[in-house]
PDB file of N, CA and C in Angstrom:
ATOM      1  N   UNK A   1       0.836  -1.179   0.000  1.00  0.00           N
ATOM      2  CA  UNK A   1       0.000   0.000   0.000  1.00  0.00           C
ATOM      3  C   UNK A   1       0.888   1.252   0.000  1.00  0.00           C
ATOM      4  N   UNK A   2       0.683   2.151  -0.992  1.00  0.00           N
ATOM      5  CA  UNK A   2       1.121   3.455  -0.959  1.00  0.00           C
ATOM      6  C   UNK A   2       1.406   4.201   0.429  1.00  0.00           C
ATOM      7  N   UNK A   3       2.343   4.766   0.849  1.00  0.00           N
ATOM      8  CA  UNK A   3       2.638   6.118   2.321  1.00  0.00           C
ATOM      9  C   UNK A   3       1.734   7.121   2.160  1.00  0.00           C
ATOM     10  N   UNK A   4       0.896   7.633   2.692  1.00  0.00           N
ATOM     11  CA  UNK A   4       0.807   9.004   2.439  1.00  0.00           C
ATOM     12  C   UNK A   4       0.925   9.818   3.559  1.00  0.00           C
ATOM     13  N   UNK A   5       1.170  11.009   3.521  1.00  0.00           N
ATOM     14  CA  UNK A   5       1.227  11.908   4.312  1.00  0.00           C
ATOM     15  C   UNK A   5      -0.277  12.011   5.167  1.00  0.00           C
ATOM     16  N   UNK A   6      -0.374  12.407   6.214  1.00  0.00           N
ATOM     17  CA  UNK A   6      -1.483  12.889   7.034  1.00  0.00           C
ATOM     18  C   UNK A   6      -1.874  14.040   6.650  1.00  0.00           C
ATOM     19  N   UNK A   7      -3.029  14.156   6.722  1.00  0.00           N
ATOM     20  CA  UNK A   7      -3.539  15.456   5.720  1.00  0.00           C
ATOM     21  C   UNK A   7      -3.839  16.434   7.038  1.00  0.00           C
ATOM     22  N   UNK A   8      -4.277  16.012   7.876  1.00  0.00           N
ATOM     23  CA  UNK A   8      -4.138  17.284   9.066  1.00  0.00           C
ATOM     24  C   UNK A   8      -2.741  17.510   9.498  1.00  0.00           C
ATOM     25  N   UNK A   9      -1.701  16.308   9.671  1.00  0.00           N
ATOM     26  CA  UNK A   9      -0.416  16.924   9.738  1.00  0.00           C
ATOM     27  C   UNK A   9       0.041  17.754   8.887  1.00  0.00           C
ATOM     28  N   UNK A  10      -0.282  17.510   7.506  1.00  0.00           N
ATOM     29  CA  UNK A  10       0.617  18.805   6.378  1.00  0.00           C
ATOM     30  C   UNK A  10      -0.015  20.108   6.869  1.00  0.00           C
ATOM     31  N   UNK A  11      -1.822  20.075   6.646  1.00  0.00           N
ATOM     32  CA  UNK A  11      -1.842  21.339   7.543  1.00  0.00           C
ATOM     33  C   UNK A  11      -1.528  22.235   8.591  1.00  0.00           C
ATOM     34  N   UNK A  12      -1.042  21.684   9.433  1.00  0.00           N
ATOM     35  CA  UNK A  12      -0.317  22.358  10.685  1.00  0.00           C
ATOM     36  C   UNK A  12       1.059  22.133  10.606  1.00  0.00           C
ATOM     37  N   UNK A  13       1.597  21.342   9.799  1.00  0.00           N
ATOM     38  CA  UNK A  13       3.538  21.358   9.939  1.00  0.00           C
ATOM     39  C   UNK A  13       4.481  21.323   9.324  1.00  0.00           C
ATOM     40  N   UNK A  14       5.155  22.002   8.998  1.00  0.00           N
ATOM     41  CA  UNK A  14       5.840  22.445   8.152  1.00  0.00           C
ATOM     42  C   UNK A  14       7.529  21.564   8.974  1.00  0.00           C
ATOM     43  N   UNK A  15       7.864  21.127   8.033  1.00  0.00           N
ATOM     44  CA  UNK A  15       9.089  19.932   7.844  1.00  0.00           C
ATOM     45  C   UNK A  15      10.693  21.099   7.595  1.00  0.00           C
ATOM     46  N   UNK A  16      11.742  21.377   8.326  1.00  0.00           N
ATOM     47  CA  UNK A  16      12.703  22.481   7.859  1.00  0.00           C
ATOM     48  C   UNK A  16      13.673  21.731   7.358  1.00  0.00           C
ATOM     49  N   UNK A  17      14.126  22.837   6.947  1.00  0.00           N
ATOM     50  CA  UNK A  17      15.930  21.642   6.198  1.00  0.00           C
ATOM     51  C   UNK A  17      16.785  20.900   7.464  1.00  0.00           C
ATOM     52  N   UNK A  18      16.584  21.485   8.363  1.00  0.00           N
ATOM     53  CA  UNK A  18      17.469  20.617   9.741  1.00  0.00           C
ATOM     54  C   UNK A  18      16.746  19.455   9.853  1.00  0.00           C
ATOM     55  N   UNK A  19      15.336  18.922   9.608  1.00  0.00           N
ATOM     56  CA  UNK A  19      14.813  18.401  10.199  1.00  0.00           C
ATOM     57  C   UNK A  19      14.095  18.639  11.351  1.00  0.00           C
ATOM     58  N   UNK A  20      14.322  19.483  12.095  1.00  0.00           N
ATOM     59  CA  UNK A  20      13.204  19.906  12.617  1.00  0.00           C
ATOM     60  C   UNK A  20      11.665  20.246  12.147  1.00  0.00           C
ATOM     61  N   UNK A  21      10.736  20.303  13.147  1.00  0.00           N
ATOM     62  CA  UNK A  21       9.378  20.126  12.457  1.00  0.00           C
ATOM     63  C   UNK A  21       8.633  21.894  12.958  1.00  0.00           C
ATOM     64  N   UNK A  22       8.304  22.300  12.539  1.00  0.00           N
ATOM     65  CA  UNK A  22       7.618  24.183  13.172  1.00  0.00           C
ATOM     66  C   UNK A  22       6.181  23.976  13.142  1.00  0.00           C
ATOM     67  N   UNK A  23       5.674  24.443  13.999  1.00  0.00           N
ATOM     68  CA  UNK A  23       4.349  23.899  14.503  1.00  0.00           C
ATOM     69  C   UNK A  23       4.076  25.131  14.964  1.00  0.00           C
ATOM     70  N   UNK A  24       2.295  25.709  15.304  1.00  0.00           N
ATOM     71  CA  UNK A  24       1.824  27.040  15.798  1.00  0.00           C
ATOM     72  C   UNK A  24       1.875  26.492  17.534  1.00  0.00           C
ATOM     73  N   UNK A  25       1.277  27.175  18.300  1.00  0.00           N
ATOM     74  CA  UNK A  25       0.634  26.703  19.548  1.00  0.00           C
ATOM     75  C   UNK A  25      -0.570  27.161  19.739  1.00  0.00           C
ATOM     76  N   UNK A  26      -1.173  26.466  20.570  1.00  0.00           N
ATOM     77  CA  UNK A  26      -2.738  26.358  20.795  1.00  0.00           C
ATOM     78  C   UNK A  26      -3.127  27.247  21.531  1.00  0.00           C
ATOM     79  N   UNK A  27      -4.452  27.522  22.189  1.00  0.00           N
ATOM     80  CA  UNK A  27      -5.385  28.004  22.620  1.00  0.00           C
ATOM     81  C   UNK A  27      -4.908  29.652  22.624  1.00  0.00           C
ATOM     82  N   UNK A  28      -4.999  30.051  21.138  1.00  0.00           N
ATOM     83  CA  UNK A  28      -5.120  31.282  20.352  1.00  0.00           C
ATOM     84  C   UNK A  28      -6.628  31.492  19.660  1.00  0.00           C
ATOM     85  N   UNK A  29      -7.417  30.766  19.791  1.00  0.00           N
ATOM     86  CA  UNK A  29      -8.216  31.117  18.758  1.00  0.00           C
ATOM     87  C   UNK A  29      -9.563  32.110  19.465  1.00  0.00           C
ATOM     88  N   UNK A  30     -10.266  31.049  20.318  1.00  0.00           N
ATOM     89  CA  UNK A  30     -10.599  32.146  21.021  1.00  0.00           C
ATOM     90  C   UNK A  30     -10.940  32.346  22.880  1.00  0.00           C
ATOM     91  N   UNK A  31     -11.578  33.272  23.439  1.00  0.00           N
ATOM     92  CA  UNK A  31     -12.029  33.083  24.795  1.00  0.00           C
ATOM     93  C   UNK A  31     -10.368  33.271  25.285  1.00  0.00           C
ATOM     94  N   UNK A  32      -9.894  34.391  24.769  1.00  0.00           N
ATOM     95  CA  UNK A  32      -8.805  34.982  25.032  1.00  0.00           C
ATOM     96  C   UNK A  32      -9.143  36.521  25.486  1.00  0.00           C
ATOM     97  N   UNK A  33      -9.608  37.129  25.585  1.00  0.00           N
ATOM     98  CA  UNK A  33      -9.638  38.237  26.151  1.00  0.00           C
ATOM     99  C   UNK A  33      -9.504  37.943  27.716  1.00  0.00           C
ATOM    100  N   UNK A  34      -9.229  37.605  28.408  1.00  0.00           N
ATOM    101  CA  UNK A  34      -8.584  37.615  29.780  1.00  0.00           C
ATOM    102  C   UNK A  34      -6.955  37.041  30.299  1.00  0.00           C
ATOM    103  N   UNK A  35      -7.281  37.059  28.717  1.00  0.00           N
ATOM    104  CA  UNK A  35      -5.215  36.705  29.200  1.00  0.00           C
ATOM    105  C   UNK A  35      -5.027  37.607  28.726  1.00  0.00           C
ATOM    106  N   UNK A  36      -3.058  37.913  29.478  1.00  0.00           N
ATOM    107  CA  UNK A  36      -2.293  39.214  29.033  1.00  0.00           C
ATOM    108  C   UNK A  36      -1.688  39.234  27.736  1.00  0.00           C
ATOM    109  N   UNK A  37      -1.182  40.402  28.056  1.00  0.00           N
ATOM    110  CA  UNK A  37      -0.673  41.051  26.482  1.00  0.00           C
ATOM    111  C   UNK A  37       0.704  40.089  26.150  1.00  0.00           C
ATOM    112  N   UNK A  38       1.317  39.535  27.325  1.00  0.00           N
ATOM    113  CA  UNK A  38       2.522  38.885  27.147  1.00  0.00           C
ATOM    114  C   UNK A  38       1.634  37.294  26.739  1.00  0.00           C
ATOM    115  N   UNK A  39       1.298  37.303  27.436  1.00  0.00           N
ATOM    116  CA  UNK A  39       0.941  35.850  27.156  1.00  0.00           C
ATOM    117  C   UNK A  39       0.378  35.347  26.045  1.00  0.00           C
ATOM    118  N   UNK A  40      -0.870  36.517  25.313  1.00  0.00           N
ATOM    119  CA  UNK A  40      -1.094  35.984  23.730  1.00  0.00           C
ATOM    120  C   UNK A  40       0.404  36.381  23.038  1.00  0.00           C
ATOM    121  N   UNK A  41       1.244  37.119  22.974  1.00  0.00           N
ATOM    122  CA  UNK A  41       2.473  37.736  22.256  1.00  0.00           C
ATOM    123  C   UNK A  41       3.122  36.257  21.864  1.00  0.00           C
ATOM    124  N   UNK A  42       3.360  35.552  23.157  1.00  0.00           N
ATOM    125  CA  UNK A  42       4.028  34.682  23.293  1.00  0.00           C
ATOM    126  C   UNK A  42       3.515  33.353  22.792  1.00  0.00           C
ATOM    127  N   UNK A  43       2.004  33.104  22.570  1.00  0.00           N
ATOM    128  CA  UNK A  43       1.268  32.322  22.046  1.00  0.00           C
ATOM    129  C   UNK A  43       1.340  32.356  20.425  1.00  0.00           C
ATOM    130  N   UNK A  44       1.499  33.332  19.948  1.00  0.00           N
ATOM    131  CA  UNK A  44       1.399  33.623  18.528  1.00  0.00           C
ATOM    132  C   UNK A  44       2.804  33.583  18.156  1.00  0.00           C
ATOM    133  N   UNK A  45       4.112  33.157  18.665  1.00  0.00           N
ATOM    134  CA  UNK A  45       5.113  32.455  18.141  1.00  0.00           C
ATOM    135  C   UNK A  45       5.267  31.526  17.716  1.00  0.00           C
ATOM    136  N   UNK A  46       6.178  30.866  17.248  1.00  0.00           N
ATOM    137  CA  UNK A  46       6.465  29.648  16.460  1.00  0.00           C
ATOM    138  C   UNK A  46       7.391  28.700  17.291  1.00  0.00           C
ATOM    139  N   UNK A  47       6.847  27.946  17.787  1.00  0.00           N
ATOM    140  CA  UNK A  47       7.520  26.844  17.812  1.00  0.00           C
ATOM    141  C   UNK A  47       8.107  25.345  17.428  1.00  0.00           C
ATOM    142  N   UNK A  48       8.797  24.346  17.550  1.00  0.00           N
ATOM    143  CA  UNK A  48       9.415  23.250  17.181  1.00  0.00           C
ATOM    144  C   UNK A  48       8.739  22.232  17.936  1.00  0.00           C
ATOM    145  N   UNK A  49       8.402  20.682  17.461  1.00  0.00           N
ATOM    146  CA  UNK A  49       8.073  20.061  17.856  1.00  0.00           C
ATOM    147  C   UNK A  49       9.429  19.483  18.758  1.00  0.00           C
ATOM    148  N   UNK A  50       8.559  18.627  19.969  1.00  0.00           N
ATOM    149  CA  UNK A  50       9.894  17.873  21.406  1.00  0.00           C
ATOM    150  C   UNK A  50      10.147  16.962  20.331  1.00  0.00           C
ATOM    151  N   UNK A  51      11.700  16.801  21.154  1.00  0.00           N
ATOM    152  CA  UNK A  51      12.506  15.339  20.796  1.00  0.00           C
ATOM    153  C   UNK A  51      11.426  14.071  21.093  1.00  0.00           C
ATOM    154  N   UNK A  52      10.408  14.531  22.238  1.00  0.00           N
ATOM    155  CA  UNK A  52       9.891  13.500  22.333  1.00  0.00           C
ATOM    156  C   UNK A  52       8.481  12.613  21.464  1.00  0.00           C
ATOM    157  N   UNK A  53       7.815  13.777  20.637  1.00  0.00           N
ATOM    158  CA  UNK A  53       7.353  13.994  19.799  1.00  0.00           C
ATOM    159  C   UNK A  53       7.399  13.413  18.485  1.00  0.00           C
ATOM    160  N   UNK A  54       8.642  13.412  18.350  1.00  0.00           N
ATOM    161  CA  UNK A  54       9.651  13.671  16.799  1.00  0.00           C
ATOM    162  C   UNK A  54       9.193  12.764  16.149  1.00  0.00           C
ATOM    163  N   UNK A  55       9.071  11.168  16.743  1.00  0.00           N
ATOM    164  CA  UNK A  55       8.920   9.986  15.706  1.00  0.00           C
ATOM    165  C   UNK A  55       7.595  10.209  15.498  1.00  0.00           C
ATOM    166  N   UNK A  56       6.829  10.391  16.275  1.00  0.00           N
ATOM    167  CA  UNK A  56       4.792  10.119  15.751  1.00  0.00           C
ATOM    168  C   UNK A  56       5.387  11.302  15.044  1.00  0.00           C
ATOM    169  N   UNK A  57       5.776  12.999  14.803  1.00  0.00           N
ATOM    170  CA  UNK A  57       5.737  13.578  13.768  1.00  0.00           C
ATOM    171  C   UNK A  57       5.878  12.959  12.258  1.00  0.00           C
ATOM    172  N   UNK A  58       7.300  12.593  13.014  1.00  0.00           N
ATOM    173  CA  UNK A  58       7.656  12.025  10.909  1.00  0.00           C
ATOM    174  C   UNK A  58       7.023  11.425  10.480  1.00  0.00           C
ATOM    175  N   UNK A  59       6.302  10.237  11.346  1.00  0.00           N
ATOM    176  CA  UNK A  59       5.745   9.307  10.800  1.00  0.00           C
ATOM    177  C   UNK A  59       4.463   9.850  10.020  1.00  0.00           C
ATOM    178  N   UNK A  60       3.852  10.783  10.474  1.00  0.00           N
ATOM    179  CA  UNK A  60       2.852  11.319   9.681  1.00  0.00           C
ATOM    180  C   UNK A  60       3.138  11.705   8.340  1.00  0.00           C
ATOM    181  N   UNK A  61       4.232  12.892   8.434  1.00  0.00           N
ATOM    182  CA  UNK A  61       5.042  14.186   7.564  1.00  0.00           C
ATOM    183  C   UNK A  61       5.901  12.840   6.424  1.00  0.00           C
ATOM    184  N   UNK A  62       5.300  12.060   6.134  1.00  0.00           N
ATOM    185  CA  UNK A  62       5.723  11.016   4.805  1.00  0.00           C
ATOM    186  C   UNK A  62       6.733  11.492   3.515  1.00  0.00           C
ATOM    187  N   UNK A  63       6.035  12.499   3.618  1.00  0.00           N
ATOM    188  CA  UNK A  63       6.684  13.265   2.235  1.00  0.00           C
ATOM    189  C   UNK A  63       6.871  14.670   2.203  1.00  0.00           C
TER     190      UNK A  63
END
């Protein structure tokens, strides 16, 4: 049977030339108006998926 990629993984993750994987973080979308100004700032960065993570990533990210 053919690999394919996970189709909700391609949507959320982007694969870099290191191998590392860049991923958004969560609970941005909404029922945020009572958190601070630092704390959405810091929500709306980019982060890397854990080492611990890494294999269920790839395994999705096929191609």
């Amino acid at each position: 049977m053919k690999q394919k990629t996970h189709s909700g993984a391609k949507k959320r993750l982007r694969l870099l030339p290191s191998g590392k994987v860049k991923r958004k973080q969560t609970k941005m979308r909404h029922l945020n108006s009572h958190m601070s100004s630092k704390s959405k700032r810091q929500l709306g960065q980019v982060v890397y998926v854990d080492d611990a993570n890494m294999y269920q990533t790839r395994r999705t990210l096929v191609f």
